[in-house]
PDB file of N, CA and C in Angstrom:
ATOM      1  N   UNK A   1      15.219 -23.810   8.164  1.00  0.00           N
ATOM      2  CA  UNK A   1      14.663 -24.767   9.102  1.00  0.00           C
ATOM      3  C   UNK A   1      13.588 -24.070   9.925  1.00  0.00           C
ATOM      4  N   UNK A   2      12.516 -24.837  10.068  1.00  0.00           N
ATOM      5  CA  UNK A   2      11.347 -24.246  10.971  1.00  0.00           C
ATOM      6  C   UNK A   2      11.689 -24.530  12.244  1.00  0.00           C
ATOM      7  N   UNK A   3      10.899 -23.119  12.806  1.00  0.00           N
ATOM      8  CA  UNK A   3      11.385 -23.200  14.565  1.00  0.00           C
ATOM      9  C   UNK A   3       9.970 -23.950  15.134  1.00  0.00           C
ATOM     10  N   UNK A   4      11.192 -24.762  16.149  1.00  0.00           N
ATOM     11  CA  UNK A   4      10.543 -25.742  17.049  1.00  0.00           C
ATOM     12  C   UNK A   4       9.758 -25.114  17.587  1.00  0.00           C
ATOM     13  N   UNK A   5       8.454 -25.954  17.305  1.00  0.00           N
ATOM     14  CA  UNK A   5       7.293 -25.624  18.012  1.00  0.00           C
ATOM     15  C   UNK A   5       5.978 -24.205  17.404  1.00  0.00           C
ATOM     16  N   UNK A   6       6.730 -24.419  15.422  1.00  0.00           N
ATOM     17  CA  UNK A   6       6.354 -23.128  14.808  1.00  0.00           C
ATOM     18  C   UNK A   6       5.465 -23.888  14.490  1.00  0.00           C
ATOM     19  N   UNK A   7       4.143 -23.061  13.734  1.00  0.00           N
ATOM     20  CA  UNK A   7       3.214 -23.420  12.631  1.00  0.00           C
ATOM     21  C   UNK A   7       3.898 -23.725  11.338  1.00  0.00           C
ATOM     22  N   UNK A   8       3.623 -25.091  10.834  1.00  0.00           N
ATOM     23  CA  UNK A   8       4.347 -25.115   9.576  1.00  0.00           C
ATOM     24  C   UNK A   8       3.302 -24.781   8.540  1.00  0.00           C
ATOM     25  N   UNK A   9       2.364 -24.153   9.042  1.00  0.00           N
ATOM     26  CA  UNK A   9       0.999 -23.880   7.739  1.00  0.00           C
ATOM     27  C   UNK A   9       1.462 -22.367   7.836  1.00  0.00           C
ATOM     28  N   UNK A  10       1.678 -21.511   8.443  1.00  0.00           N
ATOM     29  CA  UNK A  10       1.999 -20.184   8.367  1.00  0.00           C
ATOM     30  C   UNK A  10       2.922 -19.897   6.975  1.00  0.00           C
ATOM     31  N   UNK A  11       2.193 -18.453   6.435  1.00  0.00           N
ATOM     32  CA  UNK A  11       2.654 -18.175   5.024  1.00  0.00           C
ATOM     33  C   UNK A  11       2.167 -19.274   4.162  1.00  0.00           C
ATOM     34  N   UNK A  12       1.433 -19.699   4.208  1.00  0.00           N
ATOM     35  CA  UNK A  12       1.323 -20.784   3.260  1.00  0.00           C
ATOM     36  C   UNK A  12      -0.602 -20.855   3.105  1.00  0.00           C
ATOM     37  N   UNK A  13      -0.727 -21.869   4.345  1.00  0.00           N
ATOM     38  CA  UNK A  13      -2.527 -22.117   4.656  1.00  0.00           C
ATOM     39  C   UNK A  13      -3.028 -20.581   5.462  1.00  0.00           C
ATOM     40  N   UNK A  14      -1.975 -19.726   6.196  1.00  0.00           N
ATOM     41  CA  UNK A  14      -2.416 -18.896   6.807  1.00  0.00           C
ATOM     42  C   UNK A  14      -1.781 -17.715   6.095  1.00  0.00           C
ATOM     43  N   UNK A  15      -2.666 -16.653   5.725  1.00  0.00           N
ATOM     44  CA  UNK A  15      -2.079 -15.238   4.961  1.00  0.00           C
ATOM     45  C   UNK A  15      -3.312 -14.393   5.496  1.00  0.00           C
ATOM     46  N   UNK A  16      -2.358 -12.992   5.283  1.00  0.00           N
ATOM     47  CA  UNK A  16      -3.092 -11.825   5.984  1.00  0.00           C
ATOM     48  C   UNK A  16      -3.411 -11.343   3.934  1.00  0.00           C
ATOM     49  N   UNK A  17      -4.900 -10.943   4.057  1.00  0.00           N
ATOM     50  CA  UNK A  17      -5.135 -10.510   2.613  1.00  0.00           C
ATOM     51  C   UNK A  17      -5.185  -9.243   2.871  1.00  0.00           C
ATOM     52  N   UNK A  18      -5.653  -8.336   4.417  1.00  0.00           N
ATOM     53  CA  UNK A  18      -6.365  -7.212   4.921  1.00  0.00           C
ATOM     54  C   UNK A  18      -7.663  -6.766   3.413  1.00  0.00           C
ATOM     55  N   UNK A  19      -8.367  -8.215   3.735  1.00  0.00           N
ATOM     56  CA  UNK A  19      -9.516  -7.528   2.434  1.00  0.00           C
ATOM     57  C   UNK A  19      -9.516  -7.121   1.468  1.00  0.00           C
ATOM     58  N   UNK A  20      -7.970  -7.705   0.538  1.00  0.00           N
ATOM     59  CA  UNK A  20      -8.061  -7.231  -0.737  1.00  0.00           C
ATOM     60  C   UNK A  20      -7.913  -8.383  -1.693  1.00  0.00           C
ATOM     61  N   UNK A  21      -8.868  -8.109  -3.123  1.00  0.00           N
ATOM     62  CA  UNK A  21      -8.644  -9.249  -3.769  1.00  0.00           C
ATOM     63  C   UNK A  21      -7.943  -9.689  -4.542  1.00  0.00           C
ATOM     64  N   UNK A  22      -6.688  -8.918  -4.440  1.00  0.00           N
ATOM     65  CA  UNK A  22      -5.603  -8.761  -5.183  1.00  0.00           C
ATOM     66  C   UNK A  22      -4.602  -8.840  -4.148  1.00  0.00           C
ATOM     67  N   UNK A  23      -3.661  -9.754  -4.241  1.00  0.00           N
ATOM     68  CA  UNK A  23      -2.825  -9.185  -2.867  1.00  0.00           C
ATOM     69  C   UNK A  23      -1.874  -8.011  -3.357  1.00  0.00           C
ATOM     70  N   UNK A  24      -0.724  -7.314  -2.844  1.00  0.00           N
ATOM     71  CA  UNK A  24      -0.006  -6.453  -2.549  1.00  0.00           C
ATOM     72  C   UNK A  24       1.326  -6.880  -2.479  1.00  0.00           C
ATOM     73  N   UNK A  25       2.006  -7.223  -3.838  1.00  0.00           N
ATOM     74  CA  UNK A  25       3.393  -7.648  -3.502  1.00  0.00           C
ATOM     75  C   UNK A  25       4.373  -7.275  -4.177  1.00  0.00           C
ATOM     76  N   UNK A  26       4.326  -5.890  -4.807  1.00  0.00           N
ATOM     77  CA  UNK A  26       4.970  -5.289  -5.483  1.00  0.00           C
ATOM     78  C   UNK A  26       5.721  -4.112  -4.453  1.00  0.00           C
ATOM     79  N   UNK A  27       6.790  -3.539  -4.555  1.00  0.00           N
ATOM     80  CA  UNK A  27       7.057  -2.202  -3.752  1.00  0.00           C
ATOM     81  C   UNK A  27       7.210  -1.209  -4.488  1.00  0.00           C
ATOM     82  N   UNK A  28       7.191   0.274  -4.450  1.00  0.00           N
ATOM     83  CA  UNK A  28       7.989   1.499  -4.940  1.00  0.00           C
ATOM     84  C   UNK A  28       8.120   2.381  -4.055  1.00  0.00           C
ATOM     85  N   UNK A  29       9.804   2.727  -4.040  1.00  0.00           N
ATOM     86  CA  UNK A  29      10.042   3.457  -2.718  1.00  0.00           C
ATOM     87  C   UNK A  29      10.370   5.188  -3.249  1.00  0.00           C
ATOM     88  N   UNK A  30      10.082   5.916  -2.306  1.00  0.00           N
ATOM     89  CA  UNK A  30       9.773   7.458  -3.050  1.00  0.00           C
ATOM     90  C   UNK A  30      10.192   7.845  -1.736  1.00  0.00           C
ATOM     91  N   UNK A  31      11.673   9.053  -2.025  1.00  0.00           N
ATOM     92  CA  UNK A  31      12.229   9.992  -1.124  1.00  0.00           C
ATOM     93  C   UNK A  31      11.124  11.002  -1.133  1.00  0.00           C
ATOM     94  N   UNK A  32      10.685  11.645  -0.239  1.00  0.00           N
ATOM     95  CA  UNK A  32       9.919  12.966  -0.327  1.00  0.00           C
ATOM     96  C   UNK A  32      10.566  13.896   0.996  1.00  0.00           C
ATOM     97  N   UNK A  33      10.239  15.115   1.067  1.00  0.00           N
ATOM     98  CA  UNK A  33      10.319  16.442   1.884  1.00  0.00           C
ATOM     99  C   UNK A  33       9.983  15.593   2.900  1.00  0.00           C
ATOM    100  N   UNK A  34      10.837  16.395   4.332  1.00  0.00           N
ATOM    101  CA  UNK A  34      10.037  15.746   5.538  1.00  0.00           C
ATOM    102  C   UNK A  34       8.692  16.736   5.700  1.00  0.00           C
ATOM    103  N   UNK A  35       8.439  18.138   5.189  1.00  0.00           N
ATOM    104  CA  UNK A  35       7.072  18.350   5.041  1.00  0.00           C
ATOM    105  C   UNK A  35       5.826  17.375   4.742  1.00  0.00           C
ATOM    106  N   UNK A  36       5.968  17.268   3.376  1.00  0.00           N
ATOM    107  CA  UNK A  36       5.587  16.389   3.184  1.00  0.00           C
ATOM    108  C   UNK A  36       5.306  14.545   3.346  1.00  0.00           C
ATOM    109  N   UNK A  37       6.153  14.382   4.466  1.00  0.00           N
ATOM    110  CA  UNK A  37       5.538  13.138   5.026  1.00  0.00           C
ATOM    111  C   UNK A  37       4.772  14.027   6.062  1.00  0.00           C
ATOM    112  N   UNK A  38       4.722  14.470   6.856  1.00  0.00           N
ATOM    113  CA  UNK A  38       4.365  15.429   7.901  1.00  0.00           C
ATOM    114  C   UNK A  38       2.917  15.308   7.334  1.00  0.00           C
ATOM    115  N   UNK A  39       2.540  16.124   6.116  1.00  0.00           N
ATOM    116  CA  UNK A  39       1.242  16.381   5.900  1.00  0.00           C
ATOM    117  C   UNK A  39       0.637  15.189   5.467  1.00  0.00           C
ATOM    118  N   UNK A  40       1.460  14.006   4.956  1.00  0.00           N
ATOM    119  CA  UNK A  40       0.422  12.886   4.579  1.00  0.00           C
ATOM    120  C   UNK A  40       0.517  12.103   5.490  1.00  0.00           C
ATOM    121  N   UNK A  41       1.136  12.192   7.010  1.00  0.00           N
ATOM    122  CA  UNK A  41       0.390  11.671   8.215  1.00  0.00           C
ATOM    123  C   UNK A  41      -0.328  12.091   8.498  1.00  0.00           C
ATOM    124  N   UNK A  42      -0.512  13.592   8.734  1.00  0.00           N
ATOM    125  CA  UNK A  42      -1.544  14.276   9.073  1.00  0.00           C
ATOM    126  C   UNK A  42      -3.171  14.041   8.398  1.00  0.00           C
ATOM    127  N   UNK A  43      -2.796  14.147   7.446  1.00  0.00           N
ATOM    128  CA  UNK A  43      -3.999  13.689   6.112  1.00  0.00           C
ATOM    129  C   UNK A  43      -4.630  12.387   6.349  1.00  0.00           C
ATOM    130  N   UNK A  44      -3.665  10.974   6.589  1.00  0.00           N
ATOM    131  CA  UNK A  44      -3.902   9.993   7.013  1.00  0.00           C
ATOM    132  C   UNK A  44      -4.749   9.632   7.717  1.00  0.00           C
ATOM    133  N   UNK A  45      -4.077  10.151   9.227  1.00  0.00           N
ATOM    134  CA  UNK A  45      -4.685  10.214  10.282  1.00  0.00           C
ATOM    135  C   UNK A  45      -6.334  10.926  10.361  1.00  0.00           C
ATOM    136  N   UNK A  46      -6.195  12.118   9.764  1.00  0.00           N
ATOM    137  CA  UNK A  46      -7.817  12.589   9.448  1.00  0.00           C
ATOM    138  C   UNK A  46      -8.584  11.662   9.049  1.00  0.00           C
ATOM    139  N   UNK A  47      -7.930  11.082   7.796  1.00  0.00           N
ATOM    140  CA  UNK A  47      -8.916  10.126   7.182  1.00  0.00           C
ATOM    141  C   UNK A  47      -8.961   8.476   7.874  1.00  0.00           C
ATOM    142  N   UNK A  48      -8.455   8.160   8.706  1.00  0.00           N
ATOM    143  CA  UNK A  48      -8.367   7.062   9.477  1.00  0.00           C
ATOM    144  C   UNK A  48      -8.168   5.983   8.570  1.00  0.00           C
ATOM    145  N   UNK A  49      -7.161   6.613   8.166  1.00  0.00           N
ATOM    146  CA  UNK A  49      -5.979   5.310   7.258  1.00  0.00           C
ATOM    147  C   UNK A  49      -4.715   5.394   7.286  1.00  0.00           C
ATOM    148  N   UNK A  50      -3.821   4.498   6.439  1.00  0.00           N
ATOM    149  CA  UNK A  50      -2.588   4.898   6.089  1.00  0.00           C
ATOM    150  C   UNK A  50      -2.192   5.795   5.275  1.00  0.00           C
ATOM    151  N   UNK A  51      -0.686   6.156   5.441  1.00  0.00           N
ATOM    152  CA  UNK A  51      -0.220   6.613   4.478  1.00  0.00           C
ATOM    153  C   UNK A  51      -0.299   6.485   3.183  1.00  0.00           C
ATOM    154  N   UNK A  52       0.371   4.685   2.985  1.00  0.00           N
ATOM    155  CA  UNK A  52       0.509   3.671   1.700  1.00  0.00           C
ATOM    156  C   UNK A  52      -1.077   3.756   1.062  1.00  0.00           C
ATOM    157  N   UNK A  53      -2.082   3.623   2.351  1.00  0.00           N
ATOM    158  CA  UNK A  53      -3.368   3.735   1.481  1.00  0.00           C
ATOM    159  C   UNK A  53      -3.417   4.865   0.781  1.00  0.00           C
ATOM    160  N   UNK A  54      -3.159   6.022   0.895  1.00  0.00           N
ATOM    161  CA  UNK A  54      -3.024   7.672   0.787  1.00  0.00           C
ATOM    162  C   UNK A  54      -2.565   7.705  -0.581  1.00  0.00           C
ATOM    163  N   UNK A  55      -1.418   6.994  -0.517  1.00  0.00           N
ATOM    164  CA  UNK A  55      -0.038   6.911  -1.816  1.00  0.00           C
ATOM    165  C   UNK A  55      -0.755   6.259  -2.851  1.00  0.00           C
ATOM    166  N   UNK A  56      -1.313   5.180  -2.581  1.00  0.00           N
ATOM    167  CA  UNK A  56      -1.661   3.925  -3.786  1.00  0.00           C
ATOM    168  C   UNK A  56      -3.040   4.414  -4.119  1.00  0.00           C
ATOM    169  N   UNK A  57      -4.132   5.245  -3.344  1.00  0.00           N
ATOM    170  CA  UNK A  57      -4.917   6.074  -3.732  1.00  0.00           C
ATOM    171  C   UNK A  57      -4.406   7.204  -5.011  1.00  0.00           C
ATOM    172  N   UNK A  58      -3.755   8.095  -4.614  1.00  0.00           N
ATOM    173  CA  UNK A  58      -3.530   9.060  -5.496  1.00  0.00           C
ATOM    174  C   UNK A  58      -2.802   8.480  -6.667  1.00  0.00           C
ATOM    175  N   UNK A  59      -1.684   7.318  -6.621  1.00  0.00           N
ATOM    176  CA  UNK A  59      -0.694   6.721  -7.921  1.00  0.00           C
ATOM    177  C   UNK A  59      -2.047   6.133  -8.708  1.00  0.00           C
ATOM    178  N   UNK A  60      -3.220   5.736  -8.521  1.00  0.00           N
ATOM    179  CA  UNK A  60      -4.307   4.712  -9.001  1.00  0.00           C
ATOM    180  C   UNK A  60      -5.232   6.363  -9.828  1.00  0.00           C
ATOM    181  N   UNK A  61      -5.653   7.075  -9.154  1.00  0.00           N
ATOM    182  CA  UNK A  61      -5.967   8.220  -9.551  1.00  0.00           C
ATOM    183  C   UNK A  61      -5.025   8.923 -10.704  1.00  0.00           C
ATOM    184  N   UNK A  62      -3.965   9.358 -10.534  1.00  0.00           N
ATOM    185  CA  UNK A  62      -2.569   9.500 -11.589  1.00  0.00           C
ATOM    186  C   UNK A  62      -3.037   8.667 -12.995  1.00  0.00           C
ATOM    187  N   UNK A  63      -2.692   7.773 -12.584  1.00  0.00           N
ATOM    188  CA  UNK A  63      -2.756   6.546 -14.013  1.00  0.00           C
ATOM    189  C   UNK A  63      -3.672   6.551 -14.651  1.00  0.00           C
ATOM    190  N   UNK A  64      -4.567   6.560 -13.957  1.00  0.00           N
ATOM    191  CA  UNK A  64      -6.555   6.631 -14.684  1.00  0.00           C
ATOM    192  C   UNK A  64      -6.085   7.952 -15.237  1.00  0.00           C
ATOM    193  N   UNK A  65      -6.184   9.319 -14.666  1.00  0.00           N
ATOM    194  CA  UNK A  65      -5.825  10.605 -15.486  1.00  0.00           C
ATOM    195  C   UNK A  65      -5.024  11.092 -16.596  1.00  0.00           C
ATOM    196  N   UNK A  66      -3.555  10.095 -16.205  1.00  0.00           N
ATOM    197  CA  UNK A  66      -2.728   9.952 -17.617  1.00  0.00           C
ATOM    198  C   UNK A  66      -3.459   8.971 -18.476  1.00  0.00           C
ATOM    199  N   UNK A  67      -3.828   8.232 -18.246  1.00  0.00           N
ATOM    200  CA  UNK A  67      -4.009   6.934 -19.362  1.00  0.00           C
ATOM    201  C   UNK A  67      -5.581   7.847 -20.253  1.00  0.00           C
ATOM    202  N   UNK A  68      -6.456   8.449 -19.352  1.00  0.00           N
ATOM    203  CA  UNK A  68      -7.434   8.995 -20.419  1.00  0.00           C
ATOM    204  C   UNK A  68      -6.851   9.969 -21.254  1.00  0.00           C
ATOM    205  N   UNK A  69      -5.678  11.039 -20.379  1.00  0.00           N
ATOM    206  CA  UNK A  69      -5.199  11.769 -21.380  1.00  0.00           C
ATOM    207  C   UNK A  69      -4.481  11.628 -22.791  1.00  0.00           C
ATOM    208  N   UNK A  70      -3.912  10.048 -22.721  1.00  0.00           N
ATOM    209  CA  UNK A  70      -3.448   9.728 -23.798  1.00  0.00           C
ATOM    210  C   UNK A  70      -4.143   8.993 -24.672  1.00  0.00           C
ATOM    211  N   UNK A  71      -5.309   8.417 -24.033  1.00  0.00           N
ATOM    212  CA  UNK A  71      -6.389   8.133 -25.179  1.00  0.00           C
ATOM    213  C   UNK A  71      -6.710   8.872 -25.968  1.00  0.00           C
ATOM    214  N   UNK A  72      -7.689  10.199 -25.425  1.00  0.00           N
ATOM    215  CA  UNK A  72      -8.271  11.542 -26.300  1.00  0.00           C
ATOM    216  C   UNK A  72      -6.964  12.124 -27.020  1.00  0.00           C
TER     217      UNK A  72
END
């Protein structure tokens, strides 16, 4: 039931894309070192982004590198 006095167009007529033309609705969750979150905030933050941007950068990089390697 919608709350009184909600937008009933929300999630629906209204969505956050943050500028992508693909939306983002898949997850994968990855234990790592607390070093290593440490340095990919740090990294982040240098680069004035996220983490997830950080992550889905390098997994997109990965794939392109495996996938040519198994072409040749």
């Amino acid at each position: 039931m919608a709350r009184v006095g909600g937008n009933p167009d929300f999630g629906t007529k209204y969505k956050l894309n943050f500028g992508r033309d693909v939306p983002l609705t898949e997850q994968v969750k990855a234990v790592v070192y607390p070093e290593i979150k440490e340095g990919l905030k740090k990294l982040a933050s240098d680069r004035k982004c996220t983490v997830p941007d950080l992550i889905r950068e390098a997994l997109e990089q990965y794939l392109a590198r495996e996938q040519e390697r198994n072409v040749s």
